[in-house]
C-alpha atoms as a PDB file:
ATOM      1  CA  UNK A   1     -87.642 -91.468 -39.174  1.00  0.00           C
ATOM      2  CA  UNK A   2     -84.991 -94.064 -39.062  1.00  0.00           C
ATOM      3  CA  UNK A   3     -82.234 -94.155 -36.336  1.00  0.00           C
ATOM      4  CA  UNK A   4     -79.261 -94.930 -37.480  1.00  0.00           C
ATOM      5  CA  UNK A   5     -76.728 -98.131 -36.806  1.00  0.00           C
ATOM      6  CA  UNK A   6     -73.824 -96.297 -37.059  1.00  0.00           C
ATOM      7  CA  UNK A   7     -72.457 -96.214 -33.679  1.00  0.00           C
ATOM      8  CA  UNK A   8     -69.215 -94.261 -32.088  1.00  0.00           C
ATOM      9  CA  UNK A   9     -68.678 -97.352 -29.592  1.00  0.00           C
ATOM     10  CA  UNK A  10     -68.622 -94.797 -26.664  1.00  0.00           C
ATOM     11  CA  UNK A  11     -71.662 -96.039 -24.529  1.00  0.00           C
ATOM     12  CA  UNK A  12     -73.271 -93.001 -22.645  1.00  0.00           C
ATOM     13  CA  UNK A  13     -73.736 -93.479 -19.286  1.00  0.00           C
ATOM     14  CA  UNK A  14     -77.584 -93.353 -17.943  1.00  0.00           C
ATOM     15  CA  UNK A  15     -78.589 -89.943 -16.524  1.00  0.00           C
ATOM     16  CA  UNK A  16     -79.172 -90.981 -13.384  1.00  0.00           C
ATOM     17  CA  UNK A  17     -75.218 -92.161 -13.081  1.00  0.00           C
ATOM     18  CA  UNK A  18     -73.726 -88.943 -14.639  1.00  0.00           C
ATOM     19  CA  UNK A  19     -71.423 -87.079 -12.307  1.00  0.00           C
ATOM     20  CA  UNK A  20     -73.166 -83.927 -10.989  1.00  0.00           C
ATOM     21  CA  UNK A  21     -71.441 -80.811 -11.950  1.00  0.00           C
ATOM     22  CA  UNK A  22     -69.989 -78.237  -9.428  1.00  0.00           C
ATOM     23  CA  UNK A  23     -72.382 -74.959  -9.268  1.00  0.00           C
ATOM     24  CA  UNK A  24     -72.928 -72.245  -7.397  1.00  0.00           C
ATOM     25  CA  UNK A  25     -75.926 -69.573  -7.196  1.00  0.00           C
ATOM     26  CA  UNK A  26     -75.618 -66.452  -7.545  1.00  0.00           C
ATOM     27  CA  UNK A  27     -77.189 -65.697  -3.775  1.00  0.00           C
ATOM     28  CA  UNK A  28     -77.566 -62.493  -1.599  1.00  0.00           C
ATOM     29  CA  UNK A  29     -77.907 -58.839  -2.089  1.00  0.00           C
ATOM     30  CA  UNK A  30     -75.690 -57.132  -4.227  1.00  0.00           C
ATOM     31  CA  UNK A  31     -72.436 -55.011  -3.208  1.00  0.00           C
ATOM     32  CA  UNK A  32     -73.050 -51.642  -3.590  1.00  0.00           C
ATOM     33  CA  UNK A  33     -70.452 -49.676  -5.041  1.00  0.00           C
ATOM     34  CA  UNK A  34     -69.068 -45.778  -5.040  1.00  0.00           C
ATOM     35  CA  UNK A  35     -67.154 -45.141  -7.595  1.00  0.00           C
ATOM     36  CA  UNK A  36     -65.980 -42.172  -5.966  1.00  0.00           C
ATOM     37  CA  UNK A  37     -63.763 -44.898  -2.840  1.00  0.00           C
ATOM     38  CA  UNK A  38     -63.810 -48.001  -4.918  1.00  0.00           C
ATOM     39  CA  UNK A  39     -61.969 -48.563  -8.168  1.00  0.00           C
ATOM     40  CA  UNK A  40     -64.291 -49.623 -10.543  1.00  0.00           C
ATOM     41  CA  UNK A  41     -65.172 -49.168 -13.791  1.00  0.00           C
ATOM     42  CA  UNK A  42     -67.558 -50.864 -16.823  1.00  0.00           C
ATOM     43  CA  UNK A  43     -64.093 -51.945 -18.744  1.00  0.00           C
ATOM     44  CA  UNK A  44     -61.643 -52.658 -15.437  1.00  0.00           C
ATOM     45  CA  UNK A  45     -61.740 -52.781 -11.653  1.00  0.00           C
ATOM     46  CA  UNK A  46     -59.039 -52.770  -8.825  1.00  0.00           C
ATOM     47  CA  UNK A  47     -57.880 -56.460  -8.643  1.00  0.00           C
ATOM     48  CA  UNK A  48     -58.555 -56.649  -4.695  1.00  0.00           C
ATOM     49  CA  UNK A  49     -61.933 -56.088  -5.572  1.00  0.00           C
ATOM     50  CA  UNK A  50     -62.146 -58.938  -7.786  1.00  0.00           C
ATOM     51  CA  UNK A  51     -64.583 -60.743  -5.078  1.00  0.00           C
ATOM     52  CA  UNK A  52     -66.749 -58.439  -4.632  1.00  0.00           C
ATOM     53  CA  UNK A  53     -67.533 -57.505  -8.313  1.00  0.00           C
ATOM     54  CA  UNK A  54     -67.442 -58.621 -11.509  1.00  0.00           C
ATOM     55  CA  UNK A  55     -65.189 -56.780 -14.415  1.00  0.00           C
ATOM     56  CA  UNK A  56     -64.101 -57.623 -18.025  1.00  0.00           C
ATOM     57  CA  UNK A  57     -60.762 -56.569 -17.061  1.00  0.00           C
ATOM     58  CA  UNK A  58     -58.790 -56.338 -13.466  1.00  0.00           C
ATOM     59  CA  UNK A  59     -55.682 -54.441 -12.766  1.00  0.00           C
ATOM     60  CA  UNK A  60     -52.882 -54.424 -10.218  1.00  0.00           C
ATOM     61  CA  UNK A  61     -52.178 -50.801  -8.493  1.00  0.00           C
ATOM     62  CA  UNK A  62     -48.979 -49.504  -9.363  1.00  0.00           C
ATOM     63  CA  UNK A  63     -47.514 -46.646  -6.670  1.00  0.00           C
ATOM     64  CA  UNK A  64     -47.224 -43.628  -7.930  1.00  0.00           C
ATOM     65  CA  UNK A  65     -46.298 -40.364  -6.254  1.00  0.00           C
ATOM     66  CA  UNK A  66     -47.490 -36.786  -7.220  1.00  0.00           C
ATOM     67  CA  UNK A  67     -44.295 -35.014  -8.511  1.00  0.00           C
ATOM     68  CA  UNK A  68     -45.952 -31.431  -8.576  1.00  0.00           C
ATOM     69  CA  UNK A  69     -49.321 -30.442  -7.493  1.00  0.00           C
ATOM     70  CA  UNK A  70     -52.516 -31.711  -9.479  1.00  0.00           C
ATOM     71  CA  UNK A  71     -56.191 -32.055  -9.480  1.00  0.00           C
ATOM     72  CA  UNK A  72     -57.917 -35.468  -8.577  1.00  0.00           C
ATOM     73  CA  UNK A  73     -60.949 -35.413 -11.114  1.00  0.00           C
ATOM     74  CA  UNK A  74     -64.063 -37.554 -10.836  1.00  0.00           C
ATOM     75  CA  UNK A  75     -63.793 -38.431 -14.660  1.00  0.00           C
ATOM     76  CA  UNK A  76     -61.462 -38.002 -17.720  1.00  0.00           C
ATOM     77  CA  UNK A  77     -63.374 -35.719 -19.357  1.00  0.00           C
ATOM     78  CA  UNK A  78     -62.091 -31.716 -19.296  1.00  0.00           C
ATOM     79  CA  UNK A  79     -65.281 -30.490 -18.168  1.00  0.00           C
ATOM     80  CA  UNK A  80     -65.210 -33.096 -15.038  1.00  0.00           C
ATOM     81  CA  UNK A  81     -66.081 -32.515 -11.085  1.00  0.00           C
ATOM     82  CA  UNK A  82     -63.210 -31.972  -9.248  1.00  0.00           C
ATOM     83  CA  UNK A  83     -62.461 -33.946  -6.166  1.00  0.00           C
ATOM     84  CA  UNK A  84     -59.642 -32.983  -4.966  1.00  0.00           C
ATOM     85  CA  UNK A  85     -56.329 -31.296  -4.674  1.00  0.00           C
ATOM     86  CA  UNK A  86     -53.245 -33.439  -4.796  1.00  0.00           C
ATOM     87  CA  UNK A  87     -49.743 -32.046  -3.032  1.00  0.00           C
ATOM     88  CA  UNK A  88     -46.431 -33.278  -4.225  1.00  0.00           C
ATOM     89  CA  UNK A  89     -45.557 -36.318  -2.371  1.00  0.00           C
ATOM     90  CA  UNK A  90     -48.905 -37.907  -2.333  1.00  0.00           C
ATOM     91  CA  UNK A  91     -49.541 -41.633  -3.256  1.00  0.00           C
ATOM     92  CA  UNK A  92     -51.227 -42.354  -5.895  1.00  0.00           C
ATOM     93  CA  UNK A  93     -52.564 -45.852  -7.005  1.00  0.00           C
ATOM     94  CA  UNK A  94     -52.584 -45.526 -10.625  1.00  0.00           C
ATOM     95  CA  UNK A  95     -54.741 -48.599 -12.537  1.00  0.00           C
ATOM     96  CA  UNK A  96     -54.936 -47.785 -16.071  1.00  0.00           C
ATOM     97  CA  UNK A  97     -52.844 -45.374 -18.253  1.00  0.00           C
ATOM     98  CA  UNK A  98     -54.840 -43.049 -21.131  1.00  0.00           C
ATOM     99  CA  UNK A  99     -53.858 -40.594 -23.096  1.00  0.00           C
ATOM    100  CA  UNK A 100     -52.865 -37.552 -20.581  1.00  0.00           C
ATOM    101  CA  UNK A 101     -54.557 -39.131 -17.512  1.00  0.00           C
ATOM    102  CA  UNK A 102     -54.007 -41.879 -15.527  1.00  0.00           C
ATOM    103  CA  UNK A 103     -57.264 -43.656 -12.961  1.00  0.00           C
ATOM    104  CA  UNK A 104     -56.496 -44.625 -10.147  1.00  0.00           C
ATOM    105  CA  UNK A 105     -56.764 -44.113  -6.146  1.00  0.00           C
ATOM    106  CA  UNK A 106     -55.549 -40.928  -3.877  1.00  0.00           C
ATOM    107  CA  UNK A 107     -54.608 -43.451  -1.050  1.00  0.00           C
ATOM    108  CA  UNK A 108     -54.751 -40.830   1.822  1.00  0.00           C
ATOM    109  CA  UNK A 109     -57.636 -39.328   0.994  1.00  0.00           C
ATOM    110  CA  UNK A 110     -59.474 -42.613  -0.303  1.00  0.00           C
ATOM    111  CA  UNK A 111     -60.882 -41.080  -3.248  1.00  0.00           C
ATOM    112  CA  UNK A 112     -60.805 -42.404  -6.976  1.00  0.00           C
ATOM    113  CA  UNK A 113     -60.213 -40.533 -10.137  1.00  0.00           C
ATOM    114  CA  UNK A 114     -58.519 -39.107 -13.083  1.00  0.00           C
ATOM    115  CA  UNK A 115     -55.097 -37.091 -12.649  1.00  0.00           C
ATOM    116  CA  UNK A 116     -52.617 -35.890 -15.282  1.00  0.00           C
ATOM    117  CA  UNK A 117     -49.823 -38.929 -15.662  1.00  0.00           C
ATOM    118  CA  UNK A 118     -47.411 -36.547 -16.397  1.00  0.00           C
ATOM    119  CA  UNK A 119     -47.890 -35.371 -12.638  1.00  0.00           C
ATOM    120  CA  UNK A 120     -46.940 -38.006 -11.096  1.00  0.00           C
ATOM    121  CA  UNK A 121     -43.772 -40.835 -11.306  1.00  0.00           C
ATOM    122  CA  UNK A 122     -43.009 -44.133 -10.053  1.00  0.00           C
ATOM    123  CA  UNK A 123     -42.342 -44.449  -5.792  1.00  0.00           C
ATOM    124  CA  UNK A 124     -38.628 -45.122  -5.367  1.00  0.00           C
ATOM    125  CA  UNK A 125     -38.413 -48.289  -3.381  1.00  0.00           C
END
């Protein structure tokens, strides 16, 4: 096979002079996670956990507070564990918004899961 004259004029540097490129291993033993106290999910996690695992998709809490009592659930689904009992005036970190529920984190109680949006409203600053 013939090599070719044609030339781009750009001269490549010998490998032994190339700049090294920044890296980093991936090193030590995994976090474990609950996702019954930490917000995390396949599609999205809590954005303060964003160094301790990885996510496609992260999202910043918004406060929330239970306007009438509901029922923390460990998933979305309407056959799902419950976790908890929520009074009015709880806190409620919501994360992600779907369809009647909303994810998030019952702050006092540290526990993660599904409650019915409609239950709860925006804290008043």
């Amino acid at each position: 096979m013939n090599s070719s004259n044609i030339s781009s004029g750009h001269k490549q540097p010998p490998i032994n002079e190339v700049a090294s490129r920044k890296s980093f291993a991936l090193e030590g033993p995994s976090v474990a996670i609950d996702p019954r106290t930490q917000a995390v999910r396949p599609d999205l996690a809590d954005i303060r956990l964003s160094d301790q695992v990885f996510a496609p998709h992260y999202a910043a809490p918004m406060t929330m507070v239970v306007q009438q009592p509901t029922t923390l659930y460990f998933t979305g689904a309407s056959n799902a564990e419950m976790l908890a009992e929520l009074p009015k005036g709880t806190v409620f970190e919501a994360l992600d918004f779907a369809g009647k529920s909303a994810w998030g984190i019952a702050v006092a109680l540290g526990l993660v899961g599904y409650v019915d949006r409609h239950a709860i409203a925006p804290a008043q600053d």
